[in-house]
Protein backbone atom coordinates (compact mmCIF):
# COMPACT_ATOMS: atom_id res chain seq x y z
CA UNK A 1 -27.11 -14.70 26.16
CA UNK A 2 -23.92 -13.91 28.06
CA UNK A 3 -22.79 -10.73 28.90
CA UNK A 4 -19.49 -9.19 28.21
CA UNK A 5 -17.99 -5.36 28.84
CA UNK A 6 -16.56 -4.17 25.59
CA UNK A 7 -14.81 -0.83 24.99
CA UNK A 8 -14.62 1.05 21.81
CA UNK A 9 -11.58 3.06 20.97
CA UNK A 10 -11.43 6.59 19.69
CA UNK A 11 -9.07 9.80 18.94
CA UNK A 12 -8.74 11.96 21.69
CA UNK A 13 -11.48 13.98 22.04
CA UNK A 14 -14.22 12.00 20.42
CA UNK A 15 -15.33 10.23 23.41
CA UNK A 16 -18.34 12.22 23.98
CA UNK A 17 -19.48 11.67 20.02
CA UNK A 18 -18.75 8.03 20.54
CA UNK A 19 -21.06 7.19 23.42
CA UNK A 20 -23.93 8.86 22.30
CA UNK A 21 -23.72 6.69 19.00
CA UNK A 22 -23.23 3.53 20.81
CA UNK A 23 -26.40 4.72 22.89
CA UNK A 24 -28.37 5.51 19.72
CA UNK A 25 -27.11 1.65 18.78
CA UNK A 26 -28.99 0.53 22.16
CA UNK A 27 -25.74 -0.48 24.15
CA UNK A 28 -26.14 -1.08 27.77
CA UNK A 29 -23.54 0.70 31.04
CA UNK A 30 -22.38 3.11 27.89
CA UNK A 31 -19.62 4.81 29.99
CA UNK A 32 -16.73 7.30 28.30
CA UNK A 33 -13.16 7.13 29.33
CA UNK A 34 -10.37 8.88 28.72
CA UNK A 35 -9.85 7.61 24.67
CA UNK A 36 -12.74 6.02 24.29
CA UNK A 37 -16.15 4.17 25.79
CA UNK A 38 -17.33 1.18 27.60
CA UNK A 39 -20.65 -0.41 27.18
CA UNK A 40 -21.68 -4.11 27.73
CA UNK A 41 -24.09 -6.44 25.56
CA UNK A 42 -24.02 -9.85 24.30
CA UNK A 43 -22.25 -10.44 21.26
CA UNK A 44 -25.13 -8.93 19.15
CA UNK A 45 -23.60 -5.36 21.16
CA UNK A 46 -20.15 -5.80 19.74
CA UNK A 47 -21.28 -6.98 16.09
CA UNK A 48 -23.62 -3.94 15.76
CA UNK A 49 -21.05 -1.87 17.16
CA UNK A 50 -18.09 -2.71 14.65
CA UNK A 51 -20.88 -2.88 12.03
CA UNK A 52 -22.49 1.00 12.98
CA UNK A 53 -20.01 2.78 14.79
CA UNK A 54 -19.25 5.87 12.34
CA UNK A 55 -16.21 7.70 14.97
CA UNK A 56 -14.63 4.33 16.62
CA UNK A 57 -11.19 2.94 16.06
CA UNK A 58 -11.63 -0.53 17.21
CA UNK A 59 -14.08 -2.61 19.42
CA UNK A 60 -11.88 -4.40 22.60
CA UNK A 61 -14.29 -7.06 24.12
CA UNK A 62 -12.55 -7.66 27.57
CA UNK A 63 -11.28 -11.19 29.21
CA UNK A 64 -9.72 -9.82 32.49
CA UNK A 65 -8.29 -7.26 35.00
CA UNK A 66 -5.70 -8.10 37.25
CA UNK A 67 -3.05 -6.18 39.76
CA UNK A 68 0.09 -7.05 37.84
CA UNK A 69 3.57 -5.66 38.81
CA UNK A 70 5.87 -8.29 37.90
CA UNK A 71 6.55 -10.77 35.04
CA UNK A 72 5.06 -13.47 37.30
CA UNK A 73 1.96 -11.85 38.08
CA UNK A 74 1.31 -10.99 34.12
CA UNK A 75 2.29 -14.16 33.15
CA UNK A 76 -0.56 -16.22 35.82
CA UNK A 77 -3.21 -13.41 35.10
CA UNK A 78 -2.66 -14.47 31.49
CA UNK A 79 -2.84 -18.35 32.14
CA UNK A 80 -5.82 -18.09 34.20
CA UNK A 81 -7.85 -17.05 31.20
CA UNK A 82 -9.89 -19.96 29.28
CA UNK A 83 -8.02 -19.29 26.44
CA UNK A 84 -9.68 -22.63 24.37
CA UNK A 85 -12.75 -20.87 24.55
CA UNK A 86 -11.27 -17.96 22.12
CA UNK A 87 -8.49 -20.11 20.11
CA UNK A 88 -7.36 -23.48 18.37
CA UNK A 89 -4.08 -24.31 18.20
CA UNK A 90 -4.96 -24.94 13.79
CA UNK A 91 -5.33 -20.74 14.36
CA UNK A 92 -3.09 -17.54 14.48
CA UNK A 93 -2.83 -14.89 16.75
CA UNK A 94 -0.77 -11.54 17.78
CA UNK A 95 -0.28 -9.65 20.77
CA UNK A 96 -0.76 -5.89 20.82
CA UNK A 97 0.77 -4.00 23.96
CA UNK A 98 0.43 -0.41 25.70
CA UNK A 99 2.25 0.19 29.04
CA UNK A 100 1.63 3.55 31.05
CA UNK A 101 2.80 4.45 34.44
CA UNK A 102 3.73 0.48 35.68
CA UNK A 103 6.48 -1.26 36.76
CA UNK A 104 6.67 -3.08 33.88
CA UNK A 105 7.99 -0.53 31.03
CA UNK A 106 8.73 -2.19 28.12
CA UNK A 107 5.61 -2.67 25.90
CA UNK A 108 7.29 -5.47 23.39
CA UNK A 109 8.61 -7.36 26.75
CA UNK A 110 4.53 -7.23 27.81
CA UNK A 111 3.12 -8.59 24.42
CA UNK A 112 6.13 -11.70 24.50
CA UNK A 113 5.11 -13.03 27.79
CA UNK A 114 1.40 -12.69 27.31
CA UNK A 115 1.77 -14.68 23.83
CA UNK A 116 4.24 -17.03 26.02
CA UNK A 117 1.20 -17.70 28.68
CA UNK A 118 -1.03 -18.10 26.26
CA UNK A 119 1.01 -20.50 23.58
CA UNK A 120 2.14 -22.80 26.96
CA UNK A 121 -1.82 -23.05 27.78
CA UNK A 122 -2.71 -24.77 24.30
CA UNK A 123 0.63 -26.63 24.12
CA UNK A 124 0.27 -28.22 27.98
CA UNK A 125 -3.80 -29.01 26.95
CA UNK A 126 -3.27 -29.80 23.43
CA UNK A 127 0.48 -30.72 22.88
CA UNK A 128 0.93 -27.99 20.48
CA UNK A 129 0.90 -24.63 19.93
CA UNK A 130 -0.63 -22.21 17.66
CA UNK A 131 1.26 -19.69 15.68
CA UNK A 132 1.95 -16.09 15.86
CA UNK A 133 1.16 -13.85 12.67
CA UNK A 134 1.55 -10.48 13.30
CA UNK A 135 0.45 -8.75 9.73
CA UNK A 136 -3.36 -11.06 9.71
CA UNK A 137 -3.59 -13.09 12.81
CA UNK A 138 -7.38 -15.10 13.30
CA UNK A 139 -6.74 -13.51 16.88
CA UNK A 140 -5.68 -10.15 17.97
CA UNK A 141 -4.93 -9.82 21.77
CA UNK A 142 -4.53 -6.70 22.82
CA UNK A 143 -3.04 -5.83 26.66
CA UNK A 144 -3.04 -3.06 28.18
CA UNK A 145 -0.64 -2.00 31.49
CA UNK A 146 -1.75 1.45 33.07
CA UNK A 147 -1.13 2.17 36.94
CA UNK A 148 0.11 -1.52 37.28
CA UNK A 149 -3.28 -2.86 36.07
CA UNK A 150 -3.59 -5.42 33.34
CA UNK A 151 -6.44 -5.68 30.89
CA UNK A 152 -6.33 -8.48 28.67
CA UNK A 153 -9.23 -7.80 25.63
CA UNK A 154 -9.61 -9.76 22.36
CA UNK A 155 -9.81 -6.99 19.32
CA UNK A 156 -13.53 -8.03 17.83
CA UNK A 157 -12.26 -5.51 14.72
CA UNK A 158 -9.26 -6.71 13.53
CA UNK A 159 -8.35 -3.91 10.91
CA UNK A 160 -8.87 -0.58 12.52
CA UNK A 161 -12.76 0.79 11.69
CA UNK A 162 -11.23 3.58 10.13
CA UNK A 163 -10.33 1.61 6.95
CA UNK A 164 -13.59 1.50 5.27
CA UNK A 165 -11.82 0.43 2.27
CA UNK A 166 -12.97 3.07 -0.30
CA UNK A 167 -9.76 5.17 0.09
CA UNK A 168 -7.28 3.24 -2.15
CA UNK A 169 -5.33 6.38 -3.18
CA UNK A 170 -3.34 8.22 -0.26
CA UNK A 171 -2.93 11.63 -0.99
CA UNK A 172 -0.92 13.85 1.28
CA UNK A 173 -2.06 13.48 4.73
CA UNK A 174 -5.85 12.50 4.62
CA UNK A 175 -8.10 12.62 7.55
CA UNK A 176 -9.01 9.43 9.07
CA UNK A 177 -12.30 8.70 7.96
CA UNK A 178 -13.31 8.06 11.59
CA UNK A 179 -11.95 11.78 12.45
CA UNK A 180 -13.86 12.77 9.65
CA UNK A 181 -17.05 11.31 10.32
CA UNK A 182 -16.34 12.75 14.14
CA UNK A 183 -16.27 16.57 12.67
CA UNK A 184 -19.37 15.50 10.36
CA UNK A 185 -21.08 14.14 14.07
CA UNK A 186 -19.90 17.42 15.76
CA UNK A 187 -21.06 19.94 13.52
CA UNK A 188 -24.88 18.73 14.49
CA UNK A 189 -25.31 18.15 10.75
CA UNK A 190 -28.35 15.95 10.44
CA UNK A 191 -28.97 15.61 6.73
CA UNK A 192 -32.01 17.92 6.46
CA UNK A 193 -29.48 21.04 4.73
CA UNK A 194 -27.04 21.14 2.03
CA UNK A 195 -23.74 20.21 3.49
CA UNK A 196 -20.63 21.20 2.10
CA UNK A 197 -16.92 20.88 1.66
CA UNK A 198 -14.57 23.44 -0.42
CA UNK A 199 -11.80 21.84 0.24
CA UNK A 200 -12.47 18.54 0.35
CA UNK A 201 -9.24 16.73 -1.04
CA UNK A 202 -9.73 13.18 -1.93
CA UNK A 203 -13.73 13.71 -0.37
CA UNK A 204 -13.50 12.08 3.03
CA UNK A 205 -15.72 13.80 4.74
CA UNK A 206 -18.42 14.57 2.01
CA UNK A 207 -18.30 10.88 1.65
CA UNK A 208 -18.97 10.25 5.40
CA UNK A 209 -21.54 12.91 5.38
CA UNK A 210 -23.21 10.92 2.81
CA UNK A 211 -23.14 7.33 4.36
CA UNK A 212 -24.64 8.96 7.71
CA UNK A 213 -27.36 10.70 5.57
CA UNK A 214 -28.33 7.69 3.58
CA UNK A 215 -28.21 5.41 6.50
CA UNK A 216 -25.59 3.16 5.34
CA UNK A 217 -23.45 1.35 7.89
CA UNK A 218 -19.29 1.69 7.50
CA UNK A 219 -19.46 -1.68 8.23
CA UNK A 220 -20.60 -2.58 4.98
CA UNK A 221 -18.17 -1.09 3.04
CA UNK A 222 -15.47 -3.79 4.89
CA UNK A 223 -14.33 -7.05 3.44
CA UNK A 224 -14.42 -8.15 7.32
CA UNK A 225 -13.75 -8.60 10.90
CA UNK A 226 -12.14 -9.91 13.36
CA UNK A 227 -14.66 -11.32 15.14
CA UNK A 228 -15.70 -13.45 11.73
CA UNK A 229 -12.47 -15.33 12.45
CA UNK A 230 -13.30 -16.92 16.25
CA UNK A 231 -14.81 -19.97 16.94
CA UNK A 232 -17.88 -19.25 17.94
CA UNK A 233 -18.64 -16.67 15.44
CA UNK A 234 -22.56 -16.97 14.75
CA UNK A 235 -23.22 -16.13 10.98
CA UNK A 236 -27.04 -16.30 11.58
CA UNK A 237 -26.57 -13.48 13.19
CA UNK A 238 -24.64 -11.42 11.18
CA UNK A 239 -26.58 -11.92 8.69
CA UNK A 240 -29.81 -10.67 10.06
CA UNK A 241 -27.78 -7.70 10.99
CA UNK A 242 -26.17 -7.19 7.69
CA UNK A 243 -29.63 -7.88 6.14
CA UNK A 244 -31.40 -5.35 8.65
CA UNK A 245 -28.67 -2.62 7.70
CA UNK A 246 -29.06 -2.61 3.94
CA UNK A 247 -32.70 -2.67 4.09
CA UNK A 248 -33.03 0.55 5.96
CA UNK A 249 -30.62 2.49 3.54
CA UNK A 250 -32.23 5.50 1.88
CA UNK A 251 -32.48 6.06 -2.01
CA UNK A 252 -31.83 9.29 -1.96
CA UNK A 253 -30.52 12.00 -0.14
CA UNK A 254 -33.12 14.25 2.03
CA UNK A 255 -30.57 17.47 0.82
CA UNK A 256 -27.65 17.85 -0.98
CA UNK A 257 -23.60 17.21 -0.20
CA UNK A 258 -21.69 19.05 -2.26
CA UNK A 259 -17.36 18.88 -2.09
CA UNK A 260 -15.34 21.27 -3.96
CA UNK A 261 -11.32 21.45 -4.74
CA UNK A 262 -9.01 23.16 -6.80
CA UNK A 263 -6.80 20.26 -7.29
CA UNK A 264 -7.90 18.60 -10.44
CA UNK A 265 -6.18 15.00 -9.02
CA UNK A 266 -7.60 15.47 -5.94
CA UNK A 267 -11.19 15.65 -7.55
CA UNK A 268 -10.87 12.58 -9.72
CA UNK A 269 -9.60 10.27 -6.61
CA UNK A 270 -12.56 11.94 -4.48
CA UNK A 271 -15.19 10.17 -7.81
CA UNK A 272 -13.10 6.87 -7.41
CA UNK A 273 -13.46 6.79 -3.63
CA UNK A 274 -17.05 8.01 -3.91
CA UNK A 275 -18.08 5.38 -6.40
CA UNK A 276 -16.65 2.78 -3.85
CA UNK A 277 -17.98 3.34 -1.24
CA UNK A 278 -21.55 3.32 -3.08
CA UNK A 279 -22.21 7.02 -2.91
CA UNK A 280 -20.74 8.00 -5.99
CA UNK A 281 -24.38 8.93 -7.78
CA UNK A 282 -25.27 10.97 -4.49
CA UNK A 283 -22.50 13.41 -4.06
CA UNK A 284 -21.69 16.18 -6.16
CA UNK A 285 -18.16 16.67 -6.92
CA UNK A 286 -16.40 19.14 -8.89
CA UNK A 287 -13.25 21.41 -9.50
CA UNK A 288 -13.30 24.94 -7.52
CA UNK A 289 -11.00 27.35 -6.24
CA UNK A 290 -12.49 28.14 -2.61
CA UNK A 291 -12.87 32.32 -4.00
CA UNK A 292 -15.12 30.97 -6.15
CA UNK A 293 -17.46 28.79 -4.36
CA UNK A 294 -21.12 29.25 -4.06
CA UNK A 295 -23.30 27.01 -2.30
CA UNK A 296 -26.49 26.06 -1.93
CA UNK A 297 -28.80 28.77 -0.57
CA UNK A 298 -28.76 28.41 3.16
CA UNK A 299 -30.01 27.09 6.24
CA UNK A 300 -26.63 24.53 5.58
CA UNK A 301 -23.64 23.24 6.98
CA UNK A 302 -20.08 23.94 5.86
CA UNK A 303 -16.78 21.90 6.77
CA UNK A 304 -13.21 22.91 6.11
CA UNK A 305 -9.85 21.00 6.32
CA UNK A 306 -7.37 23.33 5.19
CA UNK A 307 -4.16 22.84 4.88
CA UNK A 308 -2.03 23.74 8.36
CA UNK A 309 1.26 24.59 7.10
CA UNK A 310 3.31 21.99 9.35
CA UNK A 311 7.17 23.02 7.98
CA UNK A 312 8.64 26.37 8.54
CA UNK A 313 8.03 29.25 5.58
CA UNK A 314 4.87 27.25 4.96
CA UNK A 315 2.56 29.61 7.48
CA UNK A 316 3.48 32.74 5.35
CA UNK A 317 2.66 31.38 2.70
CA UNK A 318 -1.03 30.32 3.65
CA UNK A 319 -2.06 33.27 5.18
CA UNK A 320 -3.92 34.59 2.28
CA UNK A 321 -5.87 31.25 1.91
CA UNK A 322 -7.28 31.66 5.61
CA UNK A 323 -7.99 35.25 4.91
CA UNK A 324 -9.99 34.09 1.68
CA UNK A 325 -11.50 31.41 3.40
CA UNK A 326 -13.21 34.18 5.62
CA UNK A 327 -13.91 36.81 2.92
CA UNK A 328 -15.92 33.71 1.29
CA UNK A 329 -17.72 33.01 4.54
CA UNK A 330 -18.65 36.54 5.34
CA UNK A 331 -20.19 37.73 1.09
CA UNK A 332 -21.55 34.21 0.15
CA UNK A 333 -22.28 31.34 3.42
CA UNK A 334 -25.69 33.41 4.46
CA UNK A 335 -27.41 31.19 6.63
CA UNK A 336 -24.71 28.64 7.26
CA UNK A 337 -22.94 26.94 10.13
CA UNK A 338 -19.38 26.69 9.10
CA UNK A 339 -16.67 24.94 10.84
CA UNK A 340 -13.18 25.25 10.16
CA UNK A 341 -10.99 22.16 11.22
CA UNK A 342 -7.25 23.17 11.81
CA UNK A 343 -4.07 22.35 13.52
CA UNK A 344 -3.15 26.24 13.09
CA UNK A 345 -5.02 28.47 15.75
CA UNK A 346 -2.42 31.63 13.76
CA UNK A 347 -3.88 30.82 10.93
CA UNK A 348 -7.07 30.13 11.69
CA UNK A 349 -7.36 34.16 13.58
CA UNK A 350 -6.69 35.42 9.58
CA UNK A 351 -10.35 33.93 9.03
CA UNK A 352 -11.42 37.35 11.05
CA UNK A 353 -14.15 35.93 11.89
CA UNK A 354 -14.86 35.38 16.22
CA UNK A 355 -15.69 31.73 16.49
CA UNK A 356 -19.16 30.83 18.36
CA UNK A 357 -17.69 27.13 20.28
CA UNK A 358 -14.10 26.07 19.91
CA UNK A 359 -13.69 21.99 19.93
CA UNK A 360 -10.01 20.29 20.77
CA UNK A 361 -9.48 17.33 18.72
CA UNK A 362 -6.87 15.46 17.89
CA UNK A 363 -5.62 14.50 14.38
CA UNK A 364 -2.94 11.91 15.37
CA UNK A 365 -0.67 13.58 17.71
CA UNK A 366 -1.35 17.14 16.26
CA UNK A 367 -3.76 18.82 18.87
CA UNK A 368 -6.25 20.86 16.56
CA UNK A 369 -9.30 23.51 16.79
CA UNK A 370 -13.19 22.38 15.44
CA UNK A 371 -14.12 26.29 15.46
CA UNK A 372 -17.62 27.04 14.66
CA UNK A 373 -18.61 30.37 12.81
CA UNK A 374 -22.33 31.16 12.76
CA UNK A 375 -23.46 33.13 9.55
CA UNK A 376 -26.26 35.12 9.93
């Protein structure tokens, strides 16, 4: 079976969360890098990969690194890959481009001439040329320019992993459900104790807690990848890896995951998105103002997403929350691990509680706290 060198993308951050799932997976040379991993495999590597991987943003599968400082040079190092091996002319593709630190500076001038290199390839073997769709191409290409070295990678995802596809209702400002899966990863819950959300919005992260305890796949929540759309995708395969997957899902859950809100809306989009993403009959869900939350007795882990106050006057004003958040901690968490997620580090010091680890994440470009608050 021939090997390839993939790379799996993540927020900044998660790197360290990433490689030891794509180790758990069995990956081979699993390497982290600054936002993300590397590992290698046949192609069984990358479909378990886009299939498993709870914290990843996309799996890359790389063609080929080359010195590249001028148009020329990107335009040959493009060329010289066997590009009929990957696409038809009957197909569509679309170039993706990041440029850091090169010569060349302009990202959009980078994806045109790689899709020009490419395009003249099929059209001088074939005498035409396939097209370019940008919104659902059969091919993503994605190049990437840093230091004045090119890497050309196919995207084996296509949609980023992050869209499951049970979260049909945006409300304000969700988590990624990759971010959220990261903080579930991070807080060393393993599914043996109650785990639990109070504020848990539109239930992201209950719901992610749940897939990892019942051992579903994210994978299977997708209607598909991008990989399903090459020419040498082997369905077998899948298959017996789709197949594999839902027979070693669990009936129940080995302890309970509880999410609580005070927003009534909030609460009935969390039961929609739990339902579809098959977990709906495992989670408990209900209306609660975080002052009055009581959980489970402990040993148990506790996750919280409040709100960070982004816009001025907005801080003031959710000072008490914090406060309450820690009063709640402190008179009814005995027991627990809690870990407060925030892009706030003033608000978070109105917990008053004197976190155990502190954890930099980032959610988007907003550089946040994981802090972790042991409750004896």
């Amino acid at each position: 079976m021939k090997e390839h060198c993939f790379f799996a993308t993540t927020a900044k951050g998660v790197e360290e969360v990433l490689a030891a799932e794509l180790t758990a997976l069995g990956a081979s040379g699993v390497t982290r890098e600054s936002g993300g991993v590397s590992f290698g495999g046949g192609m069984e590597a990358a479909y378990r990969a886009n299939l498993w991987l709870r914290t990843a943003s996309r799996v890359l599968m790389t063609l080929a690194e080359f010195p590249c400082e001028t148009p020329e040079q990107l335009y040959d190092g493009v060329r010289a890959i066997p590009w009929t091996s990957y696409l038809t002319t009957g197909m569509t593709l679309a170039v993706d481009s990041n440029v850091r630190d090169s010569a060349l500076t302009h990202s959009g001038f980078v994806a045109l001439k790689t899709k020009d290199a490419i395009v003249d390839t099929l059209r001088d073997r074939f005498g035409s040329r396939p097209s370019v769709d940008t919104k659902d191409p059969d091919l993503r290409i994605n190049v990437r320019l840093f230091r004045n070295r090119c890497t050309v990678s196919l995207d084996c995802s296509g949609m980023p992993l992050d869209r499951r596809g049970y979260r049909l209702e945006r409300h304000e400002a969700p988590l990624k459900e990759n971010l959220a899966a990261a903080l579930v990863e991070l807080s060393g819950w393993d599914g043996s104790v109650p785990f639990v959300d109070p504020m848990c919005g539109t239930g992201t992260i209950a719901i992610e807690a749940a897939l990892k305890a019942l051992r579903i796949p994210p994978g299977l929540l997708r209607a598909g990848f991008g990989f399903q759309r090459w020419p040498n995708y082997d369905r077998l395969l899948w298959s017996r890896l789709v197949k594999e997957a839902r027979q070693g899902r669990l009936d129940a859950l080995p302890a309970p995951v509880v999410g609580s809100d005070i927003s009534h809306s909030a609460i009935a989009m969390a039961h929609q998105n739990a339902k579809r993403a098959g977990v709906g009959e495992f989670i408990q869900l209900e209306r609660c103002p975080v002052g009055e939350l009581i959980p489970p007795p402990g040993p148990g882990v506790m996750v919280l997403n409040p709100p960070y106050g982004k816009r001025l006057g907005e801080e003031e004003a959710l000072r008490p929350l914090y406060k309450e958040v820690g009063d709640v901690l402190k008179q009814r968490c005995k027991g627990y691990t809690a870990y407060l997620f925030t892009g706030n580090l003033q608000l978070a010091k109105s917990v008053g509680l004197k976190a155990a680890r502190r954890i930099v994440l980032f959610n988007g470009p907003i550089e946040c706290r994981l802090l972790k608050y042991e409750m004896y």
